[in-house]
PDB file of N, CA and C in Angstrom:
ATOM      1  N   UNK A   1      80.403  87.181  64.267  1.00  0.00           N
ATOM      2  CA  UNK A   1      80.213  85.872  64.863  1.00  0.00           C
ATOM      3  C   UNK A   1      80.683  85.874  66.315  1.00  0.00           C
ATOM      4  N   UNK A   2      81.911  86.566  66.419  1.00  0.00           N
ATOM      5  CA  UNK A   2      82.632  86.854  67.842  1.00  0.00           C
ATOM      6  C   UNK A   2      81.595  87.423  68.797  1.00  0.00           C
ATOM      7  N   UNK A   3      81.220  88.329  68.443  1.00  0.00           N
ATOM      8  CA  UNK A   3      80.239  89.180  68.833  1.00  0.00           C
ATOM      9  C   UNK A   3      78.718  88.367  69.667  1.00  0.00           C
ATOM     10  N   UNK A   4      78.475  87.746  68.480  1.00  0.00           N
ATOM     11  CA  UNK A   4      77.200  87.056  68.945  1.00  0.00           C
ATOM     12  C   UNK A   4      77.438  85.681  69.874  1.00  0.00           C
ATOM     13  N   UNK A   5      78.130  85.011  69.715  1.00  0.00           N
ATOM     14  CA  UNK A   5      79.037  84.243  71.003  1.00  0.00           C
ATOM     15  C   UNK A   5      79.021  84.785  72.014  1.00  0.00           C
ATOM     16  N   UNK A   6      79.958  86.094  71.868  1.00  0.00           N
ATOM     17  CA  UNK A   6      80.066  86.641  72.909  1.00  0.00           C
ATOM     18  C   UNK A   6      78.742  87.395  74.205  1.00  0.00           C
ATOM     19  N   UNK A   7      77.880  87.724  72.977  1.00  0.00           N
ATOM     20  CA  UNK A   7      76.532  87.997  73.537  1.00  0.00           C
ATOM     21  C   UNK A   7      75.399  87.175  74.420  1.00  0.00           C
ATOM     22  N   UNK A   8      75.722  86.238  73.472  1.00  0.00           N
ATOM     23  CA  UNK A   8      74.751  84.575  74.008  1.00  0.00           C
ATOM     24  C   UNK A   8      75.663  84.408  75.633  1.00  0.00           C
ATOM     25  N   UNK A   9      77.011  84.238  75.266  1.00  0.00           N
ATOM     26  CA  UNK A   9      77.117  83.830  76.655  1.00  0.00           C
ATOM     27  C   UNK A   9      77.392  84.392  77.916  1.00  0.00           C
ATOM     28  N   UNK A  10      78.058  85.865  77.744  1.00  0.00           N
ATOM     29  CA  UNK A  10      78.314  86.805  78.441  1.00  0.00           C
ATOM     30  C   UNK A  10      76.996  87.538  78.758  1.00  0.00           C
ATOM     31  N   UNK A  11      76.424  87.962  77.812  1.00  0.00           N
ATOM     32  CA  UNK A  11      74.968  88.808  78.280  1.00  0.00           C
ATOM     33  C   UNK A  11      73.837  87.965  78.419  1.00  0.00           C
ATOM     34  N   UNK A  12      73.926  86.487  78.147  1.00  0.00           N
ATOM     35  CA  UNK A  12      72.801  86.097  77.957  1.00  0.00           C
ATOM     36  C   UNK A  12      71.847  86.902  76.751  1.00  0.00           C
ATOM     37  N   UNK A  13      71.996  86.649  75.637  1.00  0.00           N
ATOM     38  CA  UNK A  13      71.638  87.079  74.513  1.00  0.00           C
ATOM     39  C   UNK A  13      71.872  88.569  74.192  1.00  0.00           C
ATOM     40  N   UNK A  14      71.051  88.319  72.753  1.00  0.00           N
ATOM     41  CA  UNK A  14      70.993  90.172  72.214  1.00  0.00           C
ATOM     42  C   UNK A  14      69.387  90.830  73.034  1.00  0.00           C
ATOM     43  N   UNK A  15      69.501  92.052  73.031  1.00  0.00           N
ATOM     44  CA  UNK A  15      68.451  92.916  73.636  1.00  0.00           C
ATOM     45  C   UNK A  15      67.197  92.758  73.117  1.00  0.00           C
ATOM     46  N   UNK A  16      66.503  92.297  73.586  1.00  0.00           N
ATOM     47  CA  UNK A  16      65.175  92.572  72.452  1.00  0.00           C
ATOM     48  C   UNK A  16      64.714  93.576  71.729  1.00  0.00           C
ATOM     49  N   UNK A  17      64.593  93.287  69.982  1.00  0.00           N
ATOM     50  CA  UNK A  17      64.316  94.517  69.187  1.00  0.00           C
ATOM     51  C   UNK A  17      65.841  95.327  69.154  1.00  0.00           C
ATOM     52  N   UNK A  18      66.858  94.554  69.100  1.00  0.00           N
ATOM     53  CA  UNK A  18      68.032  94.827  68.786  1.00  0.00           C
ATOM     54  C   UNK A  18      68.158  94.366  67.005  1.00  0.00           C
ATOM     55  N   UNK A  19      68.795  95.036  66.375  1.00  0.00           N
ATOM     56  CA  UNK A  19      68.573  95.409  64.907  1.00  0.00           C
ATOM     57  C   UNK A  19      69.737  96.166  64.148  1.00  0.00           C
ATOM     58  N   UNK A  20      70.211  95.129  63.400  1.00  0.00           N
ATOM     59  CA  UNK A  20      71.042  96.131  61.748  1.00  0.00           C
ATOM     60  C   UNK A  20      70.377  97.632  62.009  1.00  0.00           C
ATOM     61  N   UNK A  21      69.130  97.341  61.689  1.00  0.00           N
ATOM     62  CA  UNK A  21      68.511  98.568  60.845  1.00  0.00           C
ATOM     63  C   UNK A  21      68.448  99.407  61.962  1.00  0.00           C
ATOM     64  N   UNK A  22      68.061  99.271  63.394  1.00  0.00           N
ATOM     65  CA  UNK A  22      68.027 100.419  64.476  1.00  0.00           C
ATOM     66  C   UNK A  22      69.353 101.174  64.600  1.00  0.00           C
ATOM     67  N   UNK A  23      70.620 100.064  64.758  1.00  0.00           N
ATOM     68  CA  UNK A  23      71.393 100.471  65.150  1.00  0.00           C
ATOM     69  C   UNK A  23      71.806 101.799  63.744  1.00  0.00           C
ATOM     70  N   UNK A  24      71.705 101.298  62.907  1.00  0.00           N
ATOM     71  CA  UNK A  24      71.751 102.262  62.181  1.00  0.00           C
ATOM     72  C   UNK A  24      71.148 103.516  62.306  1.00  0.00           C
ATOM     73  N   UNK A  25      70.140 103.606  62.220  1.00  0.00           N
ATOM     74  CA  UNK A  25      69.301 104.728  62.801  1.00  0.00           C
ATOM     75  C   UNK A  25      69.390 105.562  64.047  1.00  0.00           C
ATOM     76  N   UNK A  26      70.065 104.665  64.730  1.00  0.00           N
ATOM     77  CA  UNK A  26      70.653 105.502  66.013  1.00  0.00           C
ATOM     78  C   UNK A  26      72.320 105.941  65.353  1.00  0.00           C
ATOM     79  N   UNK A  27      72.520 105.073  64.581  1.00  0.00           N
ATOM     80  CA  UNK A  27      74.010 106.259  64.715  1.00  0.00           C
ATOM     81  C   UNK A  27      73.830 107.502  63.763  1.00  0.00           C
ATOM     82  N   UNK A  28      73.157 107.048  62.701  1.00  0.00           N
ATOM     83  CA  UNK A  28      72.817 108.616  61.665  1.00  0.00           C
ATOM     84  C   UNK A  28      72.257 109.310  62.617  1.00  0.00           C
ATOM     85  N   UNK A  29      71.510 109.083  63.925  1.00  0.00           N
ATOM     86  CA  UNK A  29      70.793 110.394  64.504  1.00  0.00           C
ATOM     87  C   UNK A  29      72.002 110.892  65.321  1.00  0.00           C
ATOM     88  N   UNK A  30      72.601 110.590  65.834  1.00  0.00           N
ATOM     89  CA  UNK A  30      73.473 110.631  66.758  1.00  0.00           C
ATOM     90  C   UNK A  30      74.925 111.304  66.295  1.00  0.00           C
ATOM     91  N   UNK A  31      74.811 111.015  64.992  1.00  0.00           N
ATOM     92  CA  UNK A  31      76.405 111.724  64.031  1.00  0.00           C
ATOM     93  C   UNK A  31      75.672 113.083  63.431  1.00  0.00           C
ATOM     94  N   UNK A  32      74.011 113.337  63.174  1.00  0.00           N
ATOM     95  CA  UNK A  32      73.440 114.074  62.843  1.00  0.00           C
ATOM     96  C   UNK A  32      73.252 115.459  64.325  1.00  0.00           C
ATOM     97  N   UNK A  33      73.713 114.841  65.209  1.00  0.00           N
ATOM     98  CA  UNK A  33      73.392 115.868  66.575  1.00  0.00           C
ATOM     99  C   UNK A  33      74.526 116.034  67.011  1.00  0.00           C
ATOM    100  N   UNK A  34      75.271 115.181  67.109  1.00  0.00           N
ATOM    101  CA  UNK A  34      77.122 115.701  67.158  1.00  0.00           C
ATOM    102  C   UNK A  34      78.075 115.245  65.757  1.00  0.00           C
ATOM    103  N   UNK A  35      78.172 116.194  64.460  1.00  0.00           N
ATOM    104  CA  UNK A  35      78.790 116.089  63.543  1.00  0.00           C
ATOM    105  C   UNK A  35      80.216 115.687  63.705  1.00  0.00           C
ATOM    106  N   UNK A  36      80.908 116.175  64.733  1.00  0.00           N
ATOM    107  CA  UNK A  36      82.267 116.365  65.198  1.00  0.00           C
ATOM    108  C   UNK A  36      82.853 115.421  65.682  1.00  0.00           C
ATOM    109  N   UNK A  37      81.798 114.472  66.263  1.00  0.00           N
ATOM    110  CA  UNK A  37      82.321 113.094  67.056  1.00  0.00           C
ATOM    111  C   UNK A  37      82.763 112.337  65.967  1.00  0.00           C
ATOM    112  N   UNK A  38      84.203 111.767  65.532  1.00  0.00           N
ATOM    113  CA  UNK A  38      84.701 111.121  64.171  1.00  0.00           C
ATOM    114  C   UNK A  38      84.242 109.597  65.105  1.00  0.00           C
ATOM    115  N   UNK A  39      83.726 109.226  66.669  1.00  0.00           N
ATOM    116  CA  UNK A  39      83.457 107.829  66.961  1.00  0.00           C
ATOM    117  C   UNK A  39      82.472 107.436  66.050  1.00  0.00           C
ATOM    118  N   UNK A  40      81.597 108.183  65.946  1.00  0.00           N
ATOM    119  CA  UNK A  40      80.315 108.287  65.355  1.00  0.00           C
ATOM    120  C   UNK A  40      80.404 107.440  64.211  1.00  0.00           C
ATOM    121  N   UNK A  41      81.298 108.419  63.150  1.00  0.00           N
ATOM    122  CA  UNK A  41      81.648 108.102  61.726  1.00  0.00           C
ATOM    123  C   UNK A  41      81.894 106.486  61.866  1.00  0.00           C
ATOM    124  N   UNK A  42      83.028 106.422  62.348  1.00  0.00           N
ATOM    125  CA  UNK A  42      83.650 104.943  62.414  1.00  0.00           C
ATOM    126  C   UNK A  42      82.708 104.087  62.384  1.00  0.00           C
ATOM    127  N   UNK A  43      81.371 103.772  63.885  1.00  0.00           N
ATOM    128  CA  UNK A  43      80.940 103.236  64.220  1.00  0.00           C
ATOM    129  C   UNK A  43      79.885 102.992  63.290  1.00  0.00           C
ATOM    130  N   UNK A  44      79.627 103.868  62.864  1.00  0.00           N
ATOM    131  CA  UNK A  44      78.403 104.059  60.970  1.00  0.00           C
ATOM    132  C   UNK A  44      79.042 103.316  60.009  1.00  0.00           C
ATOM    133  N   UNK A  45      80.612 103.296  59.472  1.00  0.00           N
ATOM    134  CA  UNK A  45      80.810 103.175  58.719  1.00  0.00           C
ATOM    135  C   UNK A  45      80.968 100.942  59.338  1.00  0.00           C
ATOM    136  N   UNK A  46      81.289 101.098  60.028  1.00  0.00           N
ATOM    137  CA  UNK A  46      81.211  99.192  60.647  1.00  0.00           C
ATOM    138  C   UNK A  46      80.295  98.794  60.526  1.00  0.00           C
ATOM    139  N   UNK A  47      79.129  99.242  60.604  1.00  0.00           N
ATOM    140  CA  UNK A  47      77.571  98.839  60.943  1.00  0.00           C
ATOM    141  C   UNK A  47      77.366  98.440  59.113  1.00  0.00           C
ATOM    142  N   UNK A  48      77.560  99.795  58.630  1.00  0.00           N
ATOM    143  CA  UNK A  48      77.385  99.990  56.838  1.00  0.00           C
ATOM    144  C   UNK A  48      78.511  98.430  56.846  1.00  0.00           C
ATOM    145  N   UNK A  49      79.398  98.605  57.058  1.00  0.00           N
ATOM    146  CA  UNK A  49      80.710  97.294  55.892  1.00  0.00           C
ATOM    147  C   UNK A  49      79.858  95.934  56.744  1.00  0.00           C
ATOM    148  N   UNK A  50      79.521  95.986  58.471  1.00  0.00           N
ATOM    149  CA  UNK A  50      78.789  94.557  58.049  1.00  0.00           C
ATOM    150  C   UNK A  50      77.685  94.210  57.479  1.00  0.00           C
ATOM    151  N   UNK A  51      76.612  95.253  57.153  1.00  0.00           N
ATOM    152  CA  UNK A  51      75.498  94.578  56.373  1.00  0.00           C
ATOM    153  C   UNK A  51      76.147  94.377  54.770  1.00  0.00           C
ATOM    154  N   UNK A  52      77.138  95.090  54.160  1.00  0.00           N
ATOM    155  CA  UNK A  52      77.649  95.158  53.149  1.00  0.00           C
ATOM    156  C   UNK A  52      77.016  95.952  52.292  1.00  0.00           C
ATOM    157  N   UNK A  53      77.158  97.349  53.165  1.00  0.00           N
ATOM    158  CA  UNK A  53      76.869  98.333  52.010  1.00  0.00           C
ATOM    159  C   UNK A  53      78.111  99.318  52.592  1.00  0.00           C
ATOM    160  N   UNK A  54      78.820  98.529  50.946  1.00  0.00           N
ATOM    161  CA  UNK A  54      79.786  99.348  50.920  1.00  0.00           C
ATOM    162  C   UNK A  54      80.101 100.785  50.772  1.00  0.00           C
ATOM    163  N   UNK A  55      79.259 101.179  50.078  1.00  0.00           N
ATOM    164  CA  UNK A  55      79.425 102.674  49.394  1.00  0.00           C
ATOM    165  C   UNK A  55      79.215 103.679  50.390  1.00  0.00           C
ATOM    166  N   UNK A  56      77.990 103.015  51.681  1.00  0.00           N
ATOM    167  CA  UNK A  56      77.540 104.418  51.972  1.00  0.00           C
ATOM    168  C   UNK A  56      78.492 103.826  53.326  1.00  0.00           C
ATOM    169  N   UNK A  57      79.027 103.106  53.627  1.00  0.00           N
ATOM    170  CA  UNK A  57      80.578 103.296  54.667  1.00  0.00           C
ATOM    171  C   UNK A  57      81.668 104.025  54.036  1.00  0.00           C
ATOM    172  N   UNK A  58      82.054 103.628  52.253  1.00  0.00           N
ATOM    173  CA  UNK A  58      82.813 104.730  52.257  1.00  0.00           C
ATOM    174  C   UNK A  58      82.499 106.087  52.212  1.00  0.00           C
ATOM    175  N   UNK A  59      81.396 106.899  52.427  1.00  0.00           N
ATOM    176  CA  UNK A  59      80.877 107.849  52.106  1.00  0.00           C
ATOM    177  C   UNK A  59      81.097 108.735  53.390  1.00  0.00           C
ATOM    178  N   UNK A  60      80.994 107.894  54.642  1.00  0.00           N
ATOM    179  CA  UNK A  60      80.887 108.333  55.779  1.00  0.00           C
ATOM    180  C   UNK A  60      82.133 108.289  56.307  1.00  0.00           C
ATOM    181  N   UNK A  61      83.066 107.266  55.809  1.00  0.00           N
ATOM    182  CA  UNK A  61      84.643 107.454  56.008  1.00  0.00           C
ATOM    183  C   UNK A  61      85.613 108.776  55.464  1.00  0.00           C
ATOM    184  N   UNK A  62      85.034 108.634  54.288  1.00  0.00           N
ATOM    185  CA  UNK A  62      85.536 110.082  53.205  1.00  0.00           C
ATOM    186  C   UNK A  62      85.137 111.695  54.239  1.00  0.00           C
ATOM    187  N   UNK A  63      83.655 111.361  54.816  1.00  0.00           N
ATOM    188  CA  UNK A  63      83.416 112.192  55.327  1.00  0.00           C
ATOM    189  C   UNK A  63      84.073 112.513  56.921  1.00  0.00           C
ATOM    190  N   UNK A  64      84.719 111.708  57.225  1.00  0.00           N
ATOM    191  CA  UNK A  64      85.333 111.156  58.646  1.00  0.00           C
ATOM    192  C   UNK A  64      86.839 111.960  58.325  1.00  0.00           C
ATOM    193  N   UNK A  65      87.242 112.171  57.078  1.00  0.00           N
ATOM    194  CA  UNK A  65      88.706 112.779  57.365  1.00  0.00           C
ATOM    195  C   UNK A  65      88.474 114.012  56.905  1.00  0.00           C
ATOM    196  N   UNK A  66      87.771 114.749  57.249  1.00  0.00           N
ATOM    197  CA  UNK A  66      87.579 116.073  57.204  1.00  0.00           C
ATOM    198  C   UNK A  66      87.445 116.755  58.816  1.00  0.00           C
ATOM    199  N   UNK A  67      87.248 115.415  59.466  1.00  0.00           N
ATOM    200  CA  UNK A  67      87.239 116.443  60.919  1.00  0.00           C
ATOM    201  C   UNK A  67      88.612 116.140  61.387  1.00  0.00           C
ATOM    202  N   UNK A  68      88.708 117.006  62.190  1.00  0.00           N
ATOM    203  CA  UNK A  68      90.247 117.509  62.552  1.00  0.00           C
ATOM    204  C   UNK A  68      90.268 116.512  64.056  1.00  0.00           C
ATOM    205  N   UNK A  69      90.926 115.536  64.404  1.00  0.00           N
ATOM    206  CA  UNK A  69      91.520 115.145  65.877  1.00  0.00           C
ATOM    207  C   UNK A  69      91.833 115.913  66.832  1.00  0.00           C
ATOM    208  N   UNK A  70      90.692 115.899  68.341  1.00  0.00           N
ATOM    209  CA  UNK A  70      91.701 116.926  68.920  1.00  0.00           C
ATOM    210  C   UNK A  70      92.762 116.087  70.088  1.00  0.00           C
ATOM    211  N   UNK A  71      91.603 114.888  70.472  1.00  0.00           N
ATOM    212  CA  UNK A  71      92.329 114.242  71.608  1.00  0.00           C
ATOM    213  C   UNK A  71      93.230 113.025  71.165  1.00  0.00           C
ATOM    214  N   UNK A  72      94.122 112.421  72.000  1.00  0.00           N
ATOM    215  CA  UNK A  72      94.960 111.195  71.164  1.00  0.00           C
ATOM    216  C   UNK A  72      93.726 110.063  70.674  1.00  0.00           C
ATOM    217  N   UNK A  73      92.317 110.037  71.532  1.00  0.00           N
ATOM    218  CA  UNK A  73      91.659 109.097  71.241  1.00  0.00           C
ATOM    219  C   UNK A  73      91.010 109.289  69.826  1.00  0.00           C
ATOM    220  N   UNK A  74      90.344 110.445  69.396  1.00  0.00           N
ATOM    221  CA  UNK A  74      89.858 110.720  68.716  1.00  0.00           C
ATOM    222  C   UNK A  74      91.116 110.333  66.763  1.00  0.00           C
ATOM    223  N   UNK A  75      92.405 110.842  67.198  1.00  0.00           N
ATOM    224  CA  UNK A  75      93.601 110.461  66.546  1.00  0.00           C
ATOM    225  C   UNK A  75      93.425 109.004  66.150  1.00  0.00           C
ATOM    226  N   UNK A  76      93.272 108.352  67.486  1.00  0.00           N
ATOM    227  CA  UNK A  76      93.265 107.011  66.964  1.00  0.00           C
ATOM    228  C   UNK A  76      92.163 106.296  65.866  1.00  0.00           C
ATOM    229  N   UNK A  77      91.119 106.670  66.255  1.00  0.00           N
ATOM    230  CA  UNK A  77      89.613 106.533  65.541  1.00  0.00           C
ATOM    231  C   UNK A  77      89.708 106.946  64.145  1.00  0.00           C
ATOM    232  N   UNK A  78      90.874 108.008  63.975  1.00  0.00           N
ATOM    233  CA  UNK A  78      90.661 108.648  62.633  1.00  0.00           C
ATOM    234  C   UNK A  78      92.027 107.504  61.836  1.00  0.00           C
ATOM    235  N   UNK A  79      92.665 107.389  62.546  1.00  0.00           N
ATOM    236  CA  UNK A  79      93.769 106.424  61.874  1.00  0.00           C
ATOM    237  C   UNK A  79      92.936 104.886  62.000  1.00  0.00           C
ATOM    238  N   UNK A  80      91.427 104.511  62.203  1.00  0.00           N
ATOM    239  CA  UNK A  80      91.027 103.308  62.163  1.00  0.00           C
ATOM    240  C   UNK A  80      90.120 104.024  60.883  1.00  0.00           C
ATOM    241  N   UNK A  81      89.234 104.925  60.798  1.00  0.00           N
ATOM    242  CA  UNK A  81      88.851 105.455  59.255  1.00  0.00           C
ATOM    243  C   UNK A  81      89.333 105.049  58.201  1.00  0.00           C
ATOM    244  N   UNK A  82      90.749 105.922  58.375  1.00  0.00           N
ATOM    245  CA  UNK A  82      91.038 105.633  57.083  1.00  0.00           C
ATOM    246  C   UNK A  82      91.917 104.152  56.675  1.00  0.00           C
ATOM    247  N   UNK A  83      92.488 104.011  57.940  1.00  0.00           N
ATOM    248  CA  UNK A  83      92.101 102.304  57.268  1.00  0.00           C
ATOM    249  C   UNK A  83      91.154 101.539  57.087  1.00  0.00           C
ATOM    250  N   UNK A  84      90.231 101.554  57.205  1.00  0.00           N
ATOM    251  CA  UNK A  84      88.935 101.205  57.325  1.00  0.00           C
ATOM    252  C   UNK A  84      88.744 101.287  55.103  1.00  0.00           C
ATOM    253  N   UNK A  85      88.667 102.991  55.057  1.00  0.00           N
ATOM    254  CA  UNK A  85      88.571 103.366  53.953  1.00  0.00           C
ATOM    255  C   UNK A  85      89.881 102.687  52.587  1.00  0.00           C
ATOM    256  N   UNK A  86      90.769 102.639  53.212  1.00  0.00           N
ATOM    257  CA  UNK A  86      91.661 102.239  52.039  1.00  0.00           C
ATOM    258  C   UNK A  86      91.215 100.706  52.041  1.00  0.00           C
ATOM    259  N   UNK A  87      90.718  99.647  53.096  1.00  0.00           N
ATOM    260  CA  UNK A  87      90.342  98.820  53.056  1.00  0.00           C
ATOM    261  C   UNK A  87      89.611  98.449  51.776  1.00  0.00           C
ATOM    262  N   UNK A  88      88.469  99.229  52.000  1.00  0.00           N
ATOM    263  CA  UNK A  88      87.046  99.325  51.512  1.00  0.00           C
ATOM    264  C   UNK A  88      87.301 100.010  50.228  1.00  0.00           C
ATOM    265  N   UNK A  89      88.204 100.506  49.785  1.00  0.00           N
ATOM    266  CA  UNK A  89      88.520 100.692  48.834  1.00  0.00           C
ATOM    267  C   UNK A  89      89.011  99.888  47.444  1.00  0.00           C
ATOM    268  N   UNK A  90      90.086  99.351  48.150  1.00  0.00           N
ATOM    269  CA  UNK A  90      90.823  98.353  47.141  1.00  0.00           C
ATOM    270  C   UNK A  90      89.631  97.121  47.579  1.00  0.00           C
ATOM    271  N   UNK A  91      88.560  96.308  48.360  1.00  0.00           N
ATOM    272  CA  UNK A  91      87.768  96.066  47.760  1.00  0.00           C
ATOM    273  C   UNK A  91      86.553  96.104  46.493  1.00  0.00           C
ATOM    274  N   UNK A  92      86.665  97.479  46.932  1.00  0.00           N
ATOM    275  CA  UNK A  92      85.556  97.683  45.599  1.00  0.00           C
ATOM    276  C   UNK A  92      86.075  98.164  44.370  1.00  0.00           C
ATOM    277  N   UNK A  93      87.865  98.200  44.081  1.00  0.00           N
ATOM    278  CA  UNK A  93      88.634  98.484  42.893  1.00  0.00           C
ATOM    279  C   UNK A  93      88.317  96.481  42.502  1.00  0.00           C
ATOM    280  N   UNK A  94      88.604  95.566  43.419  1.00  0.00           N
ATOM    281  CA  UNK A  94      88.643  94.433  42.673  1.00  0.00           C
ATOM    282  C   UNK A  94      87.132  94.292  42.436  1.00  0.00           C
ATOM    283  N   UNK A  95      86.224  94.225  43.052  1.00  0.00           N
ATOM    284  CA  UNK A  95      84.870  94.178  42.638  1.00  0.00           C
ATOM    285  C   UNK A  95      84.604  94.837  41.240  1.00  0.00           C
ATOM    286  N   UNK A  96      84.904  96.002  40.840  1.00  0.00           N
ATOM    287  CA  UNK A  96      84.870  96.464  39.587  1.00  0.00           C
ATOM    288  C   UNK A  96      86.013  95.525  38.379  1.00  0.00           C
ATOM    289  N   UNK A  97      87.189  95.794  38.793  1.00  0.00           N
ATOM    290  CA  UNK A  97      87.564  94.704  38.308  1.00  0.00           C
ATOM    291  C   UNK A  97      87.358  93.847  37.458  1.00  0.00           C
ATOM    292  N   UNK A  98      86.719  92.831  38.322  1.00  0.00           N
ATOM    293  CA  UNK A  98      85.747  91.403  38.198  1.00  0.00           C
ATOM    294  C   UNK A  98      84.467  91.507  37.332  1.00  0.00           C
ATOM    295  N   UNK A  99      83.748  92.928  37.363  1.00  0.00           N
ATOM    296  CA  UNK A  99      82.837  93.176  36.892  1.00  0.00           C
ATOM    297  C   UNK A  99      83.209  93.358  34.929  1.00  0.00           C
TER     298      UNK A  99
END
């Protein structure tokens, strides 16, 4: 919601043919041509938790702590993963739960 506020009034709207589904598609191509970039992961796995598909953000988070940090930034990104992931986790323990 922040976001789109922020868009409308700062950019004067979203881009035309701006899209859930592109942006997606640009980050699987983009994590698919640099595996190593953990920004990548993150930024896949946000895109995945806001349309609310959970599973395949945690999939890409799980897959996010297998690469190794080299710079402090990259450190940081990986300590937003896996919170990200324990997040998204104990969501979908109560979702089952409930079920």
């Amino acid at each position: 919601m922040l976001e789109r506020v922020y868009s409308e009034l700062i950019l004067g709207g979203m881009p035309g043919g701006a899209s859930s589904t592109k942006a997606v598609d640009a980050l699987k191509r983009a994590h698919e041509l640099d595996p190593k970039r953990i920004q990548f992961c993150y930024d896949l796995a946000r895109v995945y938790q806001n349309q609310r598909q959970f599973d395949e953000a945690i999939t890409v988070l799980v897959d996010s702590q297998k690469l190794e940090p080299v710079t402090g930034e990259e450190l940081e990104v990986s300590r937003r993963c896996r919170n990200l992931l324990q997040q998204l986790a104990r969501q979908k323990r109560g979702r089952n739960e409930v079920e």
